[in-house]
PDB file of N, CA and C in Angstrom:
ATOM      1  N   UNK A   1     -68.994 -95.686  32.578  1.00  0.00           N
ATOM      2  CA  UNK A   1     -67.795 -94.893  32.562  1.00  0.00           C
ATOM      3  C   UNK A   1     -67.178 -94.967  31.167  1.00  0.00           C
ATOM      4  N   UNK A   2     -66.654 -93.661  30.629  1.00  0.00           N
ATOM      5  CA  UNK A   2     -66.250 -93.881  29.393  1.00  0.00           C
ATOM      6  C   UNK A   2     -64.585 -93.556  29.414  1.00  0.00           C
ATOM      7  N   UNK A   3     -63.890 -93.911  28.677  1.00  0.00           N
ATOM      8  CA  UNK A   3     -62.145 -93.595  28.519  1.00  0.00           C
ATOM      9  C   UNK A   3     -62.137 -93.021  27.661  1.00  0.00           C
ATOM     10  N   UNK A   4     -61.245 -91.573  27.509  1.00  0.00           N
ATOM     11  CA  UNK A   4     -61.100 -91.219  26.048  1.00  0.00           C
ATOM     12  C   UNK A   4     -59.560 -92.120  25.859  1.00  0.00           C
ATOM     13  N   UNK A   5     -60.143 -91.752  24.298  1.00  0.00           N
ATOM     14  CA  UNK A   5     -58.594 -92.405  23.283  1.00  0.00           C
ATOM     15  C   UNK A   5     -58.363 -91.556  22.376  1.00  0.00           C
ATOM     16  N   UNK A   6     -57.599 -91.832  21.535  1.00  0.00           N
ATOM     17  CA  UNK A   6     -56.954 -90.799  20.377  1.00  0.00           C
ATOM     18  C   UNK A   6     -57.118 -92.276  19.661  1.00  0.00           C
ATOM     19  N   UNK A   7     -57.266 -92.057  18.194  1.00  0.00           N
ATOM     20  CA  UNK A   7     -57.223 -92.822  17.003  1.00  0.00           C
ATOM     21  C   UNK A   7     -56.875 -92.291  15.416  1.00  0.00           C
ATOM     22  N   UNK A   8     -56.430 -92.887  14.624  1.00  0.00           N
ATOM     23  CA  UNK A   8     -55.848 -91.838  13.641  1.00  0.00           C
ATOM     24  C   UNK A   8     -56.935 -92.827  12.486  1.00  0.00           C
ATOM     25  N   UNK A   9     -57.292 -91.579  11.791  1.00  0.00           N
ATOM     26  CA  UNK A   9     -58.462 -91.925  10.229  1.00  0.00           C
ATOM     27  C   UNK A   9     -57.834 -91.518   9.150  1.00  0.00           C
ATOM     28  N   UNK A  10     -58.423 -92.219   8.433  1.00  0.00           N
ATOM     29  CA  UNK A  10     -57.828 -91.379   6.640  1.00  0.00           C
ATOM     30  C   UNK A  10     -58.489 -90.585   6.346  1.00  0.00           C
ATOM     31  N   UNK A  11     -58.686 -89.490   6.019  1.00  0.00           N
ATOM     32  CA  UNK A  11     -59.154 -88.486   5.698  1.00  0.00           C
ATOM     33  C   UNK A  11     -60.488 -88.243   4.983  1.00  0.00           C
ATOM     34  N   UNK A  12     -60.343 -89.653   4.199  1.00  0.00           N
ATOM     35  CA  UNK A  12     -61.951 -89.544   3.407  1.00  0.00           C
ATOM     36  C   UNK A  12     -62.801 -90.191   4.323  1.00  0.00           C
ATOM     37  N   UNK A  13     -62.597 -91.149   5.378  1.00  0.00           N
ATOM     38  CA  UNK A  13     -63.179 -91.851   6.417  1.00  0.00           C
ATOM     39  C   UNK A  13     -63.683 -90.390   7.478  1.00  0.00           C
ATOM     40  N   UNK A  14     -62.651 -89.130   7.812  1.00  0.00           N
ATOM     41  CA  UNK A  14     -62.894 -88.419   8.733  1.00  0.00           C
ATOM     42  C   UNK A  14     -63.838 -87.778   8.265  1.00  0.00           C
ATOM     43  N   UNK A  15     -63.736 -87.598   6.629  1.00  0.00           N
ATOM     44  CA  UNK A  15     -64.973 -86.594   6.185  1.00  0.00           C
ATOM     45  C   UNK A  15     -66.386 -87.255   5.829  1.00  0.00           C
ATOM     46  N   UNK A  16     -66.178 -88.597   5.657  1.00  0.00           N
ATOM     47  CA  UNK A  16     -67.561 -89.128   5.755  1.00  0.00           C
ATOM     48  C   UNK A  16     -68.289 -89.124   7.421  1.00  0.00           C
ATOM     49  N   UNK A  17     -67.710 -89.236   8.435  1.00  0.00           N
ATOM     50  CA  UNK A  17     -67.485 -89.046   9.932  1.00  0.00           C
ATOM     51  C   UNK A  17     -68.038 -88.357  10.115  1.00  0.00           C
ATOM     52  N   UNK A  18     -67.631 -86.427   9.513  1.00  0.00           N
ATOM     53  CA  UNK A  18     -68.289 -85.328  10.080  1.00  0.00           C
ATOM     54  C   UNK A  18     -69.283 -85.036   9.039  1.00  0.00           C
ATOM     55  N   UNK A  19     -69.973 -85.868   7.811  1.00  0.00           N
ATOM     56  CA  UNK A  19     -70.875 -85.761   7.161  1.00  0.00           C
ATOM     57  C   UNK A  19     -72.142 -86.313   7.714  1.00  0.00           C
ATOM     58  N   UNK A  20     -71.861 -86.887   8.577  1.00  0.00           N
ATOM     59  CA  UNK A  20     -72.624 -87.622   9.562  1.00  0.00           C
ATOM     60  C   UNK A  20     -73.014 -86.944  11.046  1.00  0.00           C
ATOM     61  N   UNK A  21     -71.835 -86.021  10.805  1.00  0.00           N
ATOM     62  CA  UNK A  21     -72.040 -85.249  12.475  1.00  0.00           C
ATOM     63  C   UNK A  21     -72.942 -83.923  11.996  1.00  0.00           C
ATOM     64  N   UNK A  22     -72.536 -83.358  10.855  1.00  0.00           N
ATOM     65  CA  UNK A  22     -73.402 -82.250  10.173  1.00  0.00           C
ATOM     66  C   UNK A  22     -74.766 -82.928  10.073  1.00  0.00           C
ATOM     67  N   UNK A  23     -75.399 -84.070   9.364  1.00  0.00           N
ATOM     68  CA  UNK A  23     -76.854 -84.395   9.256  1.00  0.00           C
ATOM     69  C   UNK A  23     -76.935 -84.560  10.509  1.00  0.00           C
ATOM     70  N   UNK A  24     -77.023 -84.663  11.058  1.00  0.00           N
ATOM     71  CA  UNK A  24     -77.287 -84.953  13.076  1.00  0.00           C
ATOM     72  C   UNK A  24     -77.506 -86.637  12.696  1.00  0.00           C
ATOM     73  N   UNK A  25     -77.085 -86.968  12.040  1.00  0.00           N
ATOM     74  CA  UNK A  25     -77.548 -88.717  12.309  1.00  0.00           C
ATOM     75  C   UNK A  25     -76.623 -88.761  13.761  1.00  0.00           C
ATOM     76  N   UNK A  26     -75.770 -88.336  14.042  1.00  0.00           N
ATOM     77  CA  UNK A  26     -74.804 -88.258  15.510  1.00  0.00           C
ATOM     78  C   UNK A  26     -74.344 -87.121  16.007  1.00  0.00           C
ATOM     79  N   UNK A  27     -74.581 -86.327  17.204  1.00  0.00           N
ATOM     80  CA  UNK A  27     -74.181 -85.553  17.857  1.00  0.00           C
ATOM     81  C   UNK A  27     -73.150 -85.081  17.698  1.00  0.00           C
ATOM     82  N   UNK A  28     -71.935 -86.144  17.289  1.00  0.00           N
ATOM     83  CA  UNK A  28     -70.367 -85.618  17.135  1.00  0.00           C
ATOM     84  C   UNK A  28     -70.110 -87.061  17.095  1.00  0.00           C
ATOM     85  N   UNK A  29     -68.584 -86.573  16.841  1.00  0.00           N
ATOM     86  CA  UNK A  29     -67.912 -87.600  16.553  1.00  0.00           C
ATOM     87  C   UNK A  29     -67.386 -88.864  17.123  1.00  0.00           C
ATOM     88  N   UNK A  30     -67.329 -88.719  18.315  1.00  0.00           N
ATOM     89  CA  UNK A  30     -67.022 -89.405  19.409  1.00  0.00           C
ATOM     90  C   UNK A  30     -68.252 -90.086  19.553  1.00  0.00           C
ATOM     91  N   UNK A  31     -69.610 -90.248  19.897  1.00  0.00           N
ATOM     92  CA  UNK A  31     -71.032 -91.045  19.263  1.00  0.00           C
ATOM     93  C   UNK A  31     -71.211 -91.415  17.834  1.00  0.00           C
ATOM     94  N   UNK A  32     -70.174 -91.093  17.130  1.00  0.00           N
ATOM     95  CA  UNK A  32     -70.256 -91.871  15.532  1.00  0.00           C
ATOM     96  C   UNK A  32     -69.546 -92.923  16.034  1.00  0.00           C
ATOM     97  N   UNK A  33     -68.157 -92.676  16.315  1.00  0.00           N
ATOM     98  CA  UNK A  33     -67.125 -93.826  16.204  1.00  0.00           C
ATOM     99  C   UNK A  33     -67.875 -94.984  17.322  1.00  0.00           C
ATOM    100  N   UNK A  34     -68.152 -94.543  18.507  1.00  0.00           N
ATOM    101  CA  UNK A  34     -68.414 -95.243  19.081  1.00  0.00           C
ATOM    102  C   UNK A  34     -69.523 -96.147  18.916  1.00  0.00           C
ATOM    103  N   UNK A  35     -70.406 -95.878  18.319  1.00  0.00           N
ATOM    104  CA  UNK A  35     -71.532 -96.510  17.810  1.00  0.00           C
ATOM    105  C   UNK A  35     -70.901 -97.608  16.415  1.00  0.00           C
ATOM    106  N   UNK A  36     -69.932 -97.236  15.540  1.00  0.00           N
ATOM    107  CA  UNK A  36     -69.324 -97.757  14.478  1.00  0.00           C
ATOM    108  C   UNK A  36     -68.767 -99.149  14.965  1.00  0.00           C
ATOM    109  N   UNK A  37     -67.928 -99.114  16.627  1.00  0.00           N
ATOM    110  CA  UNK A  37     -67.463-100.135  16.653  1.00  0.00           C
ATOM    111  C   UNK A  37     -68.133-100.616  17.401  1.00  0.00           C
ATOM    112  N   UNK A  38     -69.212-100.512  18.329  1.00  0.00           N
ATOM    113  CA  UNK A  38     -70.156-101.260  18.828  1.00  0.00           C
ATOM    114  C   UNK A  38     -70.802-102.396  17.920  1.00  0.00           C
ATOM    115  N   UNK A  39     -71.120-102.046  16.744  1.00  0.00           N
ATOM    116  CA  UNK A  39     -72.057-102.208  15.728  1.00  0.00           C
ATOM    117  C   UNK A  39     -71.054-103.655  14.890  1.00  0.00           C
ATOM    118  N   UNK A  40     -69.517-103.110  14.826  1.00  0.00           N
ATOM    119  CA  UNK A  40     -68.489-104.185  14.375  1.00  0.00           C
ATOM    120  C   UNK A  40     -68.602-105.255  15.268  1.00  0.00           C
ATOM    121  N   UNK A  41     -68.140-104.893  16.344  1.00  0.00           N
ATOM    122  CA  UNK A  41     -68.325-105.613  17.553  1.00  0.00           C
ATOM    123  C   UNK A  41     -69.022-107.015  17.889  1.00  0.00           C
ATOM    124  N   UNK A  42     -70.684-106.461  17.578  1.00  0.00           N
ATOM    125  CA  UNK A  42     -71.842-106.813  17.567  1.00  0.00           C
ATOM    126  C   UNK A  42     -71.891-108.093  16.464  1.00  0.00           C
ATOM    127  N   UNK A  43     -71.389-107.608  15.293  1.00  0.00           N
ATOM    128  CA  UNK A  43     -71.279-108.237  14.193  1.00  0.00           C
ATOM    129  C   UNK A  43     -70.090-109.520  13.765  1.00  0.00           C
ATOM    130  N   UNK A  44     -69.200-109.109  14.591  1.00  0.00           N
ATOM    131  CA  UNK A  44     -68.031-110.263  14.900  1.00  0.00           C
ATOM    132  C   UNK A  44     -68.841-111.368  15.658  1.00  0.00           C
ATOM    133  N   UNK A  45     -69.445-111.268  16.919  1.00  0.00           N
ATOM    134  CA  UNK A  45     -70.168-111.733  17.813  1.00  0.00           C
ATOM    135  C   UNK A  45     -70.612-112.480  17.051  1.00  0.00           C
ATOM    136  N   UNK A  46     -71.966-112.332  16.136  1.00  0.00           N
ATOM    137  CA  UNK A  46     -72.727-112.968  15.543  1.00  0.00           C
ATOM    138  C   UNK A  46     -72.067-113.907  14.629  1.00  0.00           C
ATOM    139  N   UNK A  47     -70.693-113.725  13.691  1.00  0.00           N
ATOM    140  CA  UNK A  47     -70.262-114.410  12.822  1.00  0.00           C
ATOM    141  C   UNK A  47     -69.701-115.317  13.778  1.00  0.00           C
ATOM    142  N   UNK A  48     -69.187-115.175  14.782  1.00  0.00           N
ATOM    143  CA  UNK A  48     -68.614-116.931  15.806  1.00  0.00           C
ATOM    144  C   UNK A  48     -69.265-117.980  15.460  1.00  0.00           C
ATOM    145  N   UNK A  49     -70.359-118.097  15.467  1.00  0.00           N
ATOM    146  CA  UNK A  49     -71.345-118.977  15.391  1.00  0.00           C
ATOM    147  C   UNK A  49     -71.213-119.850  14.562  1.00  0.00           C
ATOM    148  N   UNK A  50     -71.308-119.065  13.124  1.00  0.00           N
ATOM    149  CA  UNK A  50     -71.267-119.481  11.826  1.00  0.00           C
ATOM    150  C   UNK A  50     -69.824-119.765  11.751  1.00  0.00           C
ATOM    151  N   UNK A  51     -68.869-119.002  11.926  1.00  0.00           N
ATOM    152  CA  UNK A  51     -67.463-119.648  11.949  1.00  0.00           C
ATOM    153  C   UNK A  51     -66.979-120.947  12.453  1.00  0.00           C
ATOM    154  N   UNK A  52     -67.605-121.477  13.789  1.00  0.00           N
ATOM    155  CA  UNK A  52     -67.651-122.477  14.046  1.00  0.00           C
ATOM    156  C   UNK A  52     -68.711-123.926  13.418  1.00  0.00           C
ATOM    157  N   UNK A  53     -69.825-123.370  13.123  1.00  0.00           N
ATOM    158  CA  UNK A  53     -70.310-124.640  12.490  1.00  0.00           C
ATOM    159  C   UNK A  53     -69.790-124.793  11.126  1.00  0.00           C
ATOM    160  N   UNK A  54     -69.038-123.610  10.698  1.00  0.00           N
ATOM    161  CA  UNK A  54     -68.119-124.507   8.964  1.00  0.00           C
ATOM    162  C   UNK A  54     -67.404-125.237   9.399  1.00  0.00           C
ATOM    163  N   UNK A  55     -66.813-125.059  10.737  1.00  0.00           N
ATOM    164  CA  UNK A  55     -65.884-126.048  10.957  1.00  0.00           C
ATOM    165  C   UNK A  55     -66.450-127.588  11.228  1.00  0.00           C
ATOM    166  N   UNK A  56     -67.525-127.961  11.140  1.00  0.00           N
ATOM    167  CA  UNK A  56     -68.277-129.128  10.828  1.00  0.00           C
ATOM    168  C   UNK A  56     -68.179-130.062   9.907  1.00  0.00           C
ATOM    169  N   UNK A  57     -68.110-131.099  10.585  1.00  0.00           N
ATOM    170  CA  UNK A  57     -68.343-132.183   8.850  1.00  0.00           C
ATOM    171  C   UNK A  57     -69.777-132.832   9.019  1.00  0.00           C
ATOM    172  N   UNK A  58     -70.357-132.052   8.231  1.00  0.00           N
ATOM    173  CA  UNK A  58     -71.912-132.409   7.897  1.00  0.00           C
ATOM    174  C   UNK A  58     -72.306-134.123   8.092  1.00  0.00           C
ATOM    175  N   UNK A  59     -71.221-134.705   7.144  1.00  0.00           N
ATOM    176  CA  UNK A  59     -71.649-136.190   7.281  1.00  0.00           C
ATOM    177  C   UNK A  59     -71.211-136.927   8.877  1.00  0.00           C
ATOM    178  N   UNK A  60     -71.100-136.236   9.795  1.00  0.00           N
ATOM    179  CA  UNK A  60     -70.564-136.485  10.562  1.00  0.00           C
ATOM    180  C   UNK A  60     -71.987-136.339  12.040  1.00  0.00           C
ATOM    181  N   UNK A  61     -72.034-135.206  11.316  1.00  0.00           N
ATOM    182  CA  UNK A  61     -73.376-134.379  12.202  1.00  0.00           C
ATOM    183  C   UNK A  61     -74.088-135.340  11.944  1.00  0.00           C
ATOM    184  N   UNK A  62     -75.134-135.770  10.526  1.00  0.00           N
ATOM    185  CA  UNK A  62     -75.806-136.587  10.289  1.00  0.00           C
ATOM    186  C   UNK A  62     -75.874-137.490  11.296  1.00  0.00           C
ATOM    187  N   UNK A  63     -75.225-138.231  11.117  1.00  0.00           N
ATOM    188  CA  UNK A  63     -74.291-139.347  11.784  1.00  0.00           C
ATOM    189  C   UNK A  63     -75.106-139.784  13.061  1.00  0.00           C
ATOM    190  N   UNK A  64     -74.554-138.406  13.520  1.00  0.00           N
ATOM    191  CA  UNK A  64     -74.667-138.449  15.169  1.00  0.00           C
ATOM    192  C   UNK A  64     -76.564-138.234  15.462  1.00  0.00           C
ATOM    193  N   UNK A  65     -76.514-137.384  14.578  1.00  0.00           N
ATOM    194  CA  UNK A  65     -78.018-137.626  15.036  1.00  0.00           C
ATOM    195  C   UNK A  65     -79.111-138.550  14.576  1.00  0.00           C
ATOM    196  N   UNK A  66     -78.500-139.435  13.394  1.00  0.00           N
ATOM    197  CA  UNK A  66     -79.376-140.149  12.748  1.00  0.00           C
ATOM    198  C   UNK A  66     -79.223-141.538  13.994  1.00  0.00           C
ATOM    199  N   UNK A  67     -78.103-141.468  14.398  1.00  0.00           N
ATOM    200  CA  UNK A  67     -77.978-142.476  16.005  1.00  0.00           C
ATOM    201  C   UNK A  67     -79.237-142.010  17.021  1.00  0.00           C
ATOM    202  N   UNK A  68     -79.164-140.723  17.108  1.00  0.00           N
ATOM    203  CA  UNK A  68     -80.133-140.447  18.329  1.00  0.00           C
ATOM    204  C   UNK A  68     -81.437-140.602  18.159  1.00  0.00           C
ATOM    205  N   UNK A  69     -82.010-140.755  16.948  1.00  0.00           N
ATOM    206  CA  UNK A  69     -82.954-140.797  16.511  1.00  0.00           C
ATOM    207  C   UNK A  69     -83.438-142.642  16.007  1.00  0.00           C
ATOM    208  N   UNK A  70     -82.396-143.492  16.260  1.00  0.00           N
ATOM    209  CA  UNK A  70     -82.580-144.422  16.362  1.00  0.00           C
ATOM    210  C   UNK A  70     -82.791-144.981  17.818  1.00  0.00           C
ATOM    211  N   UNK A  71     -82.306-144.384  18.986  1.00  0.00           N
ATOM    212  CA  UNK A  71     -82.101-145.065  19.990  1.00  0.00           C
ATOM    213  C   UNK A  71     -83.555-144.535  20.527  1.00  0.00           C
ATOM    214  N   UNK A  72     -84.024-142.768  19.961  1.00  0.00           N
ATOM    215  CA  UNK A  72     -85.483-142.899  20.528  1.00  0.00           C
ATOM    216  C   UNK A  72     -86.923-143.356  19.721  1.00  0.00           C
ATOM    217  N   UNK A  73     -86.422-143.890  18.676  1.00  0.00           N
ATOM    218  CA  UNK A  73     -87.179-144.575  18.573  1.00  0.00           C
ATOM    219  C   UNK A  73     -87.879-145.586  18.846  1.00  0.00           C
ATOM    220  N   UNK A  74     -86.442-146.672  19.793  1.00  0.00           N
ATOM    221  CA  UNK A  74     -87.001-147.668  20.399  1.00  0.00           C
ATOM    222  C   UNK A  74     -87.625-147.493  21.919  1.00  0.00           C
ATOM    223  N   UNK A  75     -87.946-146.346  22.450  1.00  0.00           N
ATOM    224  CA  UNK A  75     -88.429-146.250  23.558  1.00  0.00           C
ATOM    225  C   UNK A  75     -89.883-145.385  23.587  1.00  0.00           C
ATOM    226  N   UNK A  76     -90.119-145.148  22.165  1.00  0.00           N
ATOM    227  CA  UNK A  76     -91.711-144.595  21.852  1.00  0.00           C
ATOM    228  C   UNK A  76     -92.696-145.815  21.884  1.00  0.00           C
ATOM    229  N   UNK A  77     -93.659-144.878  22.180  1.00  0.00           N
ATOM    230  CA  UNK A  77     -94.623-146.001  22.383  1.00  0.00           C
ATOM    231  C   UNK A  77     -95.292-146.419  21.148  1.00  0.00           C
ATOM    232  N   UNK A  78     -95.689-147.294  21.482  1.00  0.00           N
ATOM    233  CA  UNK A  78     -96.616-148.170  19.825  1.00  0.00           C
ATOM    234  C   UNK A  78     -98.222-147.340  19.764  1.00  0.00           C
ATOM    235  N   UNK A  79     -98.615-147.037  18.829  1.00  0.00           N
ATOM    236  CA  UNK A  79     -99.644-146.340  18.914  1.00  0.00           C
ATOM    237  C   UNK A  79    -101.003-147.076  18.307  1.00  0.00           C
TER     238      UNK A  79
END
């Protein structure tokens, strides 16, 4: 199901818009925009990720795993 909306553009944004609707890269305009913020969308999504592991303190991470990697070490077998 789709909703229409109204949204207001700057003018050089609307004419790059219908430069896009003229090459058929999109049907019209309403499949430009919508595809535009899918695509933002999409791309916010992906930066979470990375936004959250800056929030890391590396020497910290280390840390934690240079522990885990001690504790399985002592339960490998001798070869």
């Amino acid at each position: 199901m789709k909703t229409k909306v109204a949204v207001t553009l700057d003018s050089k944004v609307l004419e790059q818009l219908d430069e896009l609707v003229v090459s058929r890269t999109f049907p019209n305009r309403s499949q430009a925009i919508e595809a535009a913020v899918v695509d933002k969308l999409a791309r916010i999504q992906h930066t979470r990720l990375a936004r959250e592991c800056a929030k890391l303190n590396p020497l910290d991470e280390q840390k934690l795993a240079d522990e885990g990697l001690a504790a399985d070490t002592e339960t490998w077998p001798a070869y």
